[in-house]
C-alpha atoms as a PDB file:
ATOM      1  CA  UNK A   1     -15.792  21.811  -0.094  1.00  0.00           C
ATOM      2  CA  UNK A   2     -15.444  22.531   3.491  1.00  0.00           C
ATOM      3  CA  UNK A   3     -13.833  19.542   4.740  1.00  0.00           C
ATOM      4  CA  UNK A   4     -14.578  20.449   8.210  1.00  0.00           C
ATOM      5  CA  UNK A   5     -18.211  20.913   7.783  1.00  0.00           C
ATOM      6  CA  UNK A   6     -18.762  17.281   5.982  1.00  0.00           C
ATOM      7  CA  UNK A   7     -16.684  15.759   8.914  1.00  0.00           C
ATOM      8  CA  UNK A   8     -19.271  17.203  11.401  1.00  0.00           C
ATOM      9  CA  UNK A   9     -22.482  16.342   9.043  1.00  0.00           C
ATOM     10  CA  UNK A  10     -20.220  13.021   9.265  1.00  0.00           C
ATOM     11  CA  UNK A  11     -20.726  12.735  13.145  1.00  0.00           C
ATOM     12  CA  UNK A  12     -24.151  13.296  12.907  1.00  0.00           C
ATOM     13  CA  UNK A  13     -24.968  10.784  10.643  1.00  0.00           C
ATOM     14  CA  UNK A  14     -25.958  13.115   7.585  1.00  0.00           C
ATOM     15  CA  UNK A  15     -25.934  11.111   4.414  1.00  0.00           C
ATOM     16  CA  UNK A  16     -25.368  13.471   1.819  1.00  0.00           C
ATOM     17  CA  UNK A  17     -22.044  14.582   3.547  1.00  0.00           C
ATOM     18  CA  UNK A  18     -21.160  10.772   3.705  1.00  0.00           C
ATOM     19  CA  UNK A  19     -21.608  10.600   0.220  1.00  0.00           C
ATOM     20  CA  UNK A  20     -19.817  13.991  -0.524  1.00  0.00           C
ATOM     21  CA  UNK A  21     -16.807  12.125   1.659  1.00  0.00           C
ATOM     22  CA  UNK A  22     -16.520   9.025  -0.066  1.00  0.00           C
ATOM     23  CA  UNK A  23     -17.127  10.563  -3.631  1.00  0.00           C
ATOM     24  CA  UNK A  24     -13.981  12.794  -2.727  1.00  0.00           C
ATOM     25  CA  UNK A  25     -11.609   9.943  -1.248  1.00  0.00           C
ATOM     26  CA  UNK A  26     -12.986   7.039  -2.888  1.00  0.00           C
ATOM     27  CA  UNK A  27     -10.303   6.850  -5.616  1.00  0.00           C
ATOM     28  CA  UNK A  28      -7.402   7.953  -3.236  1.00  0.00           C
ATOM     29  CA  UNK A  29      -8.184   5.164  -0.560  1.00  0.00           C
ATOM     30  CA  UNK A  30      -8.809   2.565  -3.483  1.00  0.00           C
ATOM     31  CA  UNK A  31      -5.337   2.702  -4.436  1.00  0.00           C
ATOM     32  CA  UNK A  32      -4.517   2.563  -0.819  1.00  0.00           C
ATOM     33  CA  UNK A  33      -6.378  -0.691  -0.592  1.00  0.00           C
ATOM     34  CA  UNK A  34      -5.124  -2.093  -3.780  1.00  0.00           C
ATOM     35  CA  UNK A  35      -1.962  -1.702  -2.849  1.00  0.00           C
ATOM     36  CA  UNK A  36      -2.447  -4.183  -0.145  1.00  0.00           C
ATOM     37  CA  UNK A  37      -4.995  -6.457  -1.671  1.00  0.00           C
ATOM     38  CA  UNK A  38      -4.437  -9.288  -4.091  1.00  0.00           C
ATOM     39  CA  UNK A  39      -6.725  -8.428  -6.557  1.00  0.00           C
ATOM     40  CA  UNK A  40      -9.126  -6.185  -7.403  1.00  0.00           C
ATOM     41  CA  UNK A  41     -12.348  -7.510  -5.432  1.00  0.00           C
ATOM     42  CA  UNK A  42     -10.350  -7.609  -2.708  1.00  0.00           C
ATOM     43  CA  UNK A  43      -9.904  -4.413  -2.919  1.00  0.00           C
ATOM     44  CA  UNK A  44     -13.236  -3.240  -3.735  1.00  0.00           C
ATOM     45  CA  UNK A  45     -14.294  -5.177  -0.339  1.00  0.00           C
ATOM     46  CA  UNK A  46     -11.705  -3.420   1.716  1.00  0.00           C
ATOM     47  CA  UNK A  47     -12.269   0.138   0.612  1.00  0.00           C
ATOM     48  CA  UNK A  48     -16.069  -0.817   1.438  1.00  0.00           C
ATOM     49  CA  UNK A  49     -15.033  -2.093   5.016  1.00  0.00           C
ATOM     50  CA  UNK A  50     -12.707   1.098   4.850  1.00  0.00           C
ATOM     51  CA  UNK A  51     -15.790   3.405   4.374  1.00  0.00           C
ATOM     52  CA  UNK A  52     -18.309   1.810   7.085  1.00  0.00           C
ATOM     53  CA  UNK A  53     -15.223   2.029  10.152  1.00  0.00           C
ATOM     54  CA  UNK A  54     -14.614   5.878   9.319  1.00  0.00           C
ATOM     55  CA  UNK A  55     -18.595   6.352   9.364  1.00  0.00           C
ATOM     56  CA  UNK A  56     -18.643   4.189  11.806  1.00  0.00           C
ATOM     57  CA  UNK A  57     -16.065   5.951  14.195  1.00  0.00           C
ATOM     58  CA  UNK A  58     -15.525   9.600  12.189  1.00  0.00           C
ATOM     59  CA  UNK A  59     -16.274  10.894  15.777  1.00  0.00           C
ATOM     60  CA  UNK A  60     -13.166   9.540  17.403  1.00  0.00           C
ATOM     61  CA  UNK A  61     -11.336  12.131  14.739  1.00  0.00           C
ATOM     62  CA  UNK A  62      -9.933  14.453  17.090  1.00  0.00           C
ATOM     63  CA  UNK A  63      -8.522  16.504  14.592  1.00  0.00           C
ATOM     64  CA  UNK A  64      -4.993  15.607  15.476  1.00  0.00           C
ATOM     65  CA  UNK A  65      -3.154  15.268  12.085  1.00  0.00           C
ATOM     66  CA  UNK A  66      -4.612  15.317   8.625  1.00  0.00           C
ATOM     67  CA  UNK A  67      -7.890  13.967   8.203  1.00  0.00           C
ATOM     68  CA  UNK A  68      -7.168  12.231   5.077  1.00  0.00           C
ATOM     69  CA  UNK A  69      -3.895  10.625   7.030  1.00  0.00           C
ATOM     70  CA  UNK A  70      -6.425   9.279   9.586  1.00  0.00           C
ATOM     71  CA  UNK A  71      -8.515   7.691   6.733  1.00  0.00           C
ATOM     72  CA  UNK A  72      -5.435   6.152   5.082  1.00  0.00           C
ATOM     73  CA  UNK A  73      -4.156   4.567   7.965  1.00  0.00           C
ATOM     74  CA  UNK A  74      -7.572   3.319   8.422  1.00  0.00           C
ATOM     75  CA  UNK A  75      -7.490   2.079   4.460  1.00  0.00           C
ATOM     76  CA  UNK A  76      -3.959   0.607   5.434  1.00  0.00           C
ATOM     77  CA  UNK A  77      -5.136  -1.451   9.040  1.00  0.00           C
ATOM     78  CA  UNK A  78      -8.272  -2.891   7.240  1.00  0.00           C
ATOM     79  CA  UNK A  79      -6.656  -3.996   4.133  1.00  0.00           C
ATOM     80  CA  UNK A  80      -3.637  -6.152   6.226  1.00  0.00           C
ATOM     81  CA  UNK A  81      -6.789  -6.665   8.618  1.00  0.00           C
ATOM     82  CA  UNK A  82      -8.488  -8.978   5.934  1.00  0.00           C
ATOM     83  CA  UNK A  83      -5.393  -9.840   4.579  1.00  0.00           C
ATOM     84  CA  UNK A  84      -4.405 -12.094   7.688  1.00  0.00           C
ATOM     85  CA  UNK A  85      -7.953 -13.040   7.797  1.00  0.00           C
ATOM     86  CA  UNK A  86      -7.500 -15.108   4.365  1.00  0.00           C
ATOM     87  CA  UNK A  87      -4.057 -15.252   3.716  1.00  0.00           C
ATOM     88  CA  UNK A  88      -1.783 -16.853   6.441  1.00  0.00           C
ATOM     89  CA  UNK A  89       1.317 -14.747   6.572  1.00  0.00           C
ATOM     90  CA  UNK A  90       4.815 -16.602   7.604  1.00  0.00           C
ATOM     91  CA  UNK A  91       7.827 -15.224   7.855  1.00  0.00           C
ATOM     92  CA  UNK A  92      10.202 -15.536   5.027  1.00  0.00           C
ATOM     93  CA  UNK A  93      13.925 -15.668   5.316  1.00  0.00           C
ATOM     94  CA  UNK A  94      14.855 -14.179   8.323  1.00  0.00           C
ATOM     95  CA  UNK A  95      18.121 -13.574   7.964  1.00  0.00           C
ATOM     96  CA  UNK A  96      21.427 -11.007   8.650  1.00  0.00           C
ATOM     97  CA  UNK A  97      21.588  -8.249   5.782  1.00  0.00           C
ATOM     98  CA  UNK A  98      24.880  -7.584   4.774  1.00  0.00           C
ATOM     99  CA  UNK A  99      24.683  -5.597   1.910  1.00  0.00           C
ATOM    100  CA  UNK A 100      22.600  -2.705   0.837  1.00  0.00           C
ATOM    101  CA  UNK A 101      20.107  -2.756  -2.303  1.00  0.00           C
ATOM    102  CA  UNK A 102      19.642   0.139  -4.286  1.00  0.00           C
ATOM    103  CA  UNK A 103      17.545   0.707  -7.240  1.00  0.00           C
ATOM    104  CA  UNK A 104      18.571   3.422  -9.107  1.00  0.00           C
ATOM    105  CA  UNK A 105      16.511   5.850 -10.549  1.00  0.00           C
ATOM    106  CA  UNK A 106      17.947   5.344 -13.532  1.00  0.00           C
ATOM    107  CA  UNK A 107      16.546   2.217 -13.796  1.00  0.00           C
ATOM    108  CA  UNK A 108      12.817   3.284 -13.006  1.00  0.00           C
ATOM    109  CA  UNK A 109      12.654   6.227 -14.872  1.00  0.00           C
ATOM    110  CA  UNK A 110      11.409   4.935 -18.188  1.00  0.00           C
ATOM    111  CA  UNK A 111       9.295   2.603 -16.247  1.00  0.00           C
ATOM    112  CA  UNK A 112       5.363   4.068 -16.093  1.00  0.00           C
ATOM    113  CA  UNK A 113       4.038   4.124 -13.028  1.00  0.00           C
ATOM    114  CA  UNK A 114       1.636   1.503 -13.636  1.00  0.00           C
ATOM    115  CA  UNK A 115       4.310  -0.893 -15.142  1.00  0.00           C
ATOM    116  CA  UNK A 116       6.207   0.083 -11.485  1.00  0.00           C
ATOM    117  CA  UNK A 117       3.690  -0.684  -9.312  1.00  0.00           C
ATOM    118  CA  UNK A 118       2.353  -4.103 -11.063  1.00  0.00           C
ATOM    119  CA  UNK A 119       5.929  -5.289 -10.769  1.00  0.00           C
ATOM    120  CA  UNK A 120       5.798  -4.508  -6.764  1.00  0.00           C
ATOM    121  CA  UNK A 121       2.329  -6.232  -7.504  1.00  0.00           C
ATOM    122  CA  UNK A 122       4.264  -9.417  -8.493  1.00  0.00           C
ATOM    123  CA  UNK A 123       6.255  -9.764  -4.997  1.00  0.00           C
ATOM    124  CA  UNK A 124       5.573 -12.413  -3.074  1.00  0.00           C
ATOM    125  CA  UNK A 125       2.516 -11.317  -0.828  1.00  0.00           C
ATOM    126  CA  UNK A 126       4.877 -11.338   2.605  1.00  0.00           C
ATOM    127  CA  UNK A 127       7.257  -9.095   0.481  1.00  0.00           C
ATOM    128  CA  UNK A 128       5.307  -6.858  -1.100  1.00  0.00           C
ATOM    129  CA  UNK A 129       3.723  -5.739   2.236  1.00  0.00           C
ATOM    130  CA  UNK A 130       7.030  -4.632   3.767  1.00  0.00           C
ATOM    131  CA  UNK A 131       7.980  -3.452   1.080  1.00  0.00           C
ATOM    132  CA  UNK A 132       4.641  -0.941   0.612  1.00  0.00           C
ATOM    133  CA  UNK A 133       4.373   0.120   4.060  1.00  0.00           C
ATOM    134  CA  UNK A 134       7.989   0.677   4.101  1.00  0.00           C
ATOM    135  CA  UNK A 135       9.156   1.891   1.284  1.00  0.00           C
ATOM    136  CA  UNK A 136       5.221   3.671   0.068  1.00  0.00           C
ATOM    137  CA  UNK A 137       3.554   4.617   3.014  1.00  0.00           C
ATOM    138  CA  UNK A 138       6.957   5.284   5.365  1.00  0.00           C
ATOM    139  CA  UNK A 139       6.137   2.960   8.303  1.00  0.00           C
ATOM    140  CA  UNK A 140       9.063   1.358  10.646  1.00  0.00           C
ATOM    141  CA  UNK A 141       9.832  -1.636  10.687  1.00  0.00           C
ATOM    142  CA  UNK A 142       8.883  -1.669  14.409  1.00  0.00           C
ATOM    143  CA  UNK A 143       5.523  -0.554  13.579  1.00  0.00           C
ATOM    144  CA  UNK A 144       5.238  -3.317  10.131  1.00  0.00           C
ATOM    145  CA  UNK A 145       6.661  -6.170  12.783  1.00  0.00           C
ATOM    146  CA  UNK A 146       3.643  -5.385  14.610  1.00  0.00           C
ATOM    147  CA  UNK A 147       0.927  -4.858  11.943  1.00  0.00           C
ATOM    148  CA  UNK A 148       2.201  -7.951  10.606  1.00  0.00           C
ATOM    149  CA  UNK A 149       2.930  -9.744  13.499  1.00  0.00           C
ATOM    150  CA  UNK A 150       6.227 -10.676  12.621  1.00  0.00           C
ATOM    151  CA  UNK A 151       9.615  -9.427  14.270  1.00  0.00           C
ATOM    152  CA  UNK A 152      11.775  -6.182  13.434  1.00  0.00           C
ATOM    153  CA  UNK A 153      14.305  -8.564  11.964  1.00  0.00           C
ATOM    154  CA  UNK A 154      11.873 -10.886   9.377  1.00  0.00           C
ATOM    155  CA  UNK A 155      10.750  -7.035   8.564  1.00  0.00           C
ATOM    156  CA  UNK A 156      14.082  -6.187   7.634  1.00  0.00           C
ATOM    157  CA  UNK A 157      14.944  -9.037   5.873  1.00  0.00           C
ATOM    158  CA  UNK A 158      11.615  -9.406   3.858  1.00  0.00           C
ATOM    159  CA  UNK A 159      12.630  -5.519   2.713  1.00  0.00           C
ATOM    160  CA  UNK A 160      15.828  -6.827   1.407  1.00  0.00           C
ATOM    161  CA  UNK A 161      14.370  -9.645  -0.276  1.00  0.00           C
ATOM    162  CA  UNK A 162      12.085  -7.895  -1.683  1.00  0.00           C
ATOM    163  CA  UNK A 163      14.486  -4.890  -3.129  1.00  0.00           C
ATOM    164  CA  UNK A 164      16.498  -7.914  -4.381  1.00  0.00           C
ATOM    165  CA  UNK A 165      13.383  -9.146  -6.589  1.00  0.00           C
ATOM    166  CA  UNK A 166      11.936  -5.872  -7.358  1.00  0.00           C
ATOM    167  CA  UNK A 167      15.705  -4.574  -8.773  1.00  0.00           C
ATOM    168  CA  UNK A 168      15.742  -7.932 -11.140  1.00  0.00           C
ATOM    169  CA  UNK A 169      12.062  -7.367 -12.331  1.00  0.00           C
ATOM    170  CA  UNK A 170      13.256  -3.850 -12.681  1.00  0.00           C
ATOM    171  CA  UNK A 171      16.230  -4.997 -15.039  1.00  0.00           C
ATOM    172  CA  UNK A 172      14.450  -7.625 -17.261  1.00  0.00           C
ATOM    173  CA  UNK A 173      11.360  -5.243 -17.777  1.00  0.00           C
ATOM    174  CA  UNK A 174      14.288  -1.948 -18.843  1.00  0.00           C
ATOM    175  CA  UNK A 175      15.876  -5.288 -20.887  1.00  0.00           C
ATOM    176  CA  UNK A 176      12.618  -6.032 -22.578  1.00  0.00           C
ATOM    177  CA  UNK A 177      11.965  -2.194 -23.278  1.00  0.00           C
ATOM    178  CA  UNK A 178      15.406  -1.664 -25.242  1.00  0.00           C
ATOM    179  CA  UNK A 179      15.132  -4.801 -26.981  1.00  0.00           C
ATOM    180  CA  UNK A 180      11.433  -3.636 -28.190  1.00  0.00           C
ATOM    181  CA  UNK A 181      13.373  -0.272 -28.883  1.00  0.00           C
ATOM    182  CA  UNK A 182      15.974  -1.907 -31.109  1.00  0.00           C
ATOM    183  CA  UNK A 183      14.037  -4.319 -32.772  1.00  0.00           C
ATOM    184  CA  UNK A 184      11.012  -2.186 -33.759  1.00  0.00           C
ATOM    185  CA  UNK A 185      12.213   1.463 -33.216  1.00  0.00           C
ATOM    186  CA  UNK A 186       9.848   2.133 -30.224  1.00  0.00           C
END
């Protein structure tokens, strides 16, 4: 696959080279989009919406980082995009962090991944958000205060919070695992 070739069939509006693009980044931008959706229509929607805004602007690709970054971020703006369409977001407990939360890797190793991210799944919606774009996708919490129109602060503080939850989901699902262990020698 010559990724540079598709883009420019891209640009001219070939459709076999759109479909060659979203056959090969369909499942990596879904997860993207779940991520930030709360089910799994919503998703499906938002990877859709995802897939006609990098047709519809693949030309403004100026080559300027990885390609595949560009169509994440894209994945990423539309999902929060509908998101504040139907969901109202407010901020939650904005409030001075004194301490630091840590989850230990200990504690998520005999977690599967799937288990892991249905638990960040759980999080309150304003939550979970910071949470993914910080702690998943590596955005600031300048740059999540303004995706999410909320300030620096309720960014922090929404991490915390959610860290907080996510560590005591963490601990009850590892509690639940050795108690299946003991009691029937999983």
């Amino acid at each position: 696959m010559n990724l540079d070739k598709i883009i420019s069939d891209c640009v001219k509006r070939k459709g076999d080279a759109q479909k060659l693009l979203y056959e090969n980044y369909k499942n990596v931008l879904f997860t993207i989009c779940y991520k930030y959706s709360n089910n799994l229509e919503d998703a499906e929607d938002n990877l859709h919406n995802t897939f006609i805004e990098i047709f519809t602007n693949i030309e403004k690709y100026k080559g300027l980082g990885s390609f595949e970054g560009w169509m994440k971020r894209i994945a990423i703006n539309k999902s929060i995009e509908s998101y504040k369409k139907t969901y109202h977001l407010t901020p939650l407990y904005e409030e001075k962090i004194t301490d630091v939360v840590a989850i230990e890797e200990y504690q998520i190793e005999k977690i599967e991944l799937n288990a892991l991210l249905n638990l960040i799944k759980e999080l309150p919606d304003q939550y979970r958000l910071v949470f993914t774009l910080y702690e998943l996708d590596d955005y600031s919490h300048q740059e999540i205060s303004e995706m999410l129109s909320i300030s620096v602060n309720t960014s922090k503080s929404n991490l915390h919070r959610a860290k907080v939850l996510l560590k005591s989901k963490i601990e009850k699902f590892n509690n639940t695992l050795n108690f299946d262990t003991v009691r029937y020698g999983k």
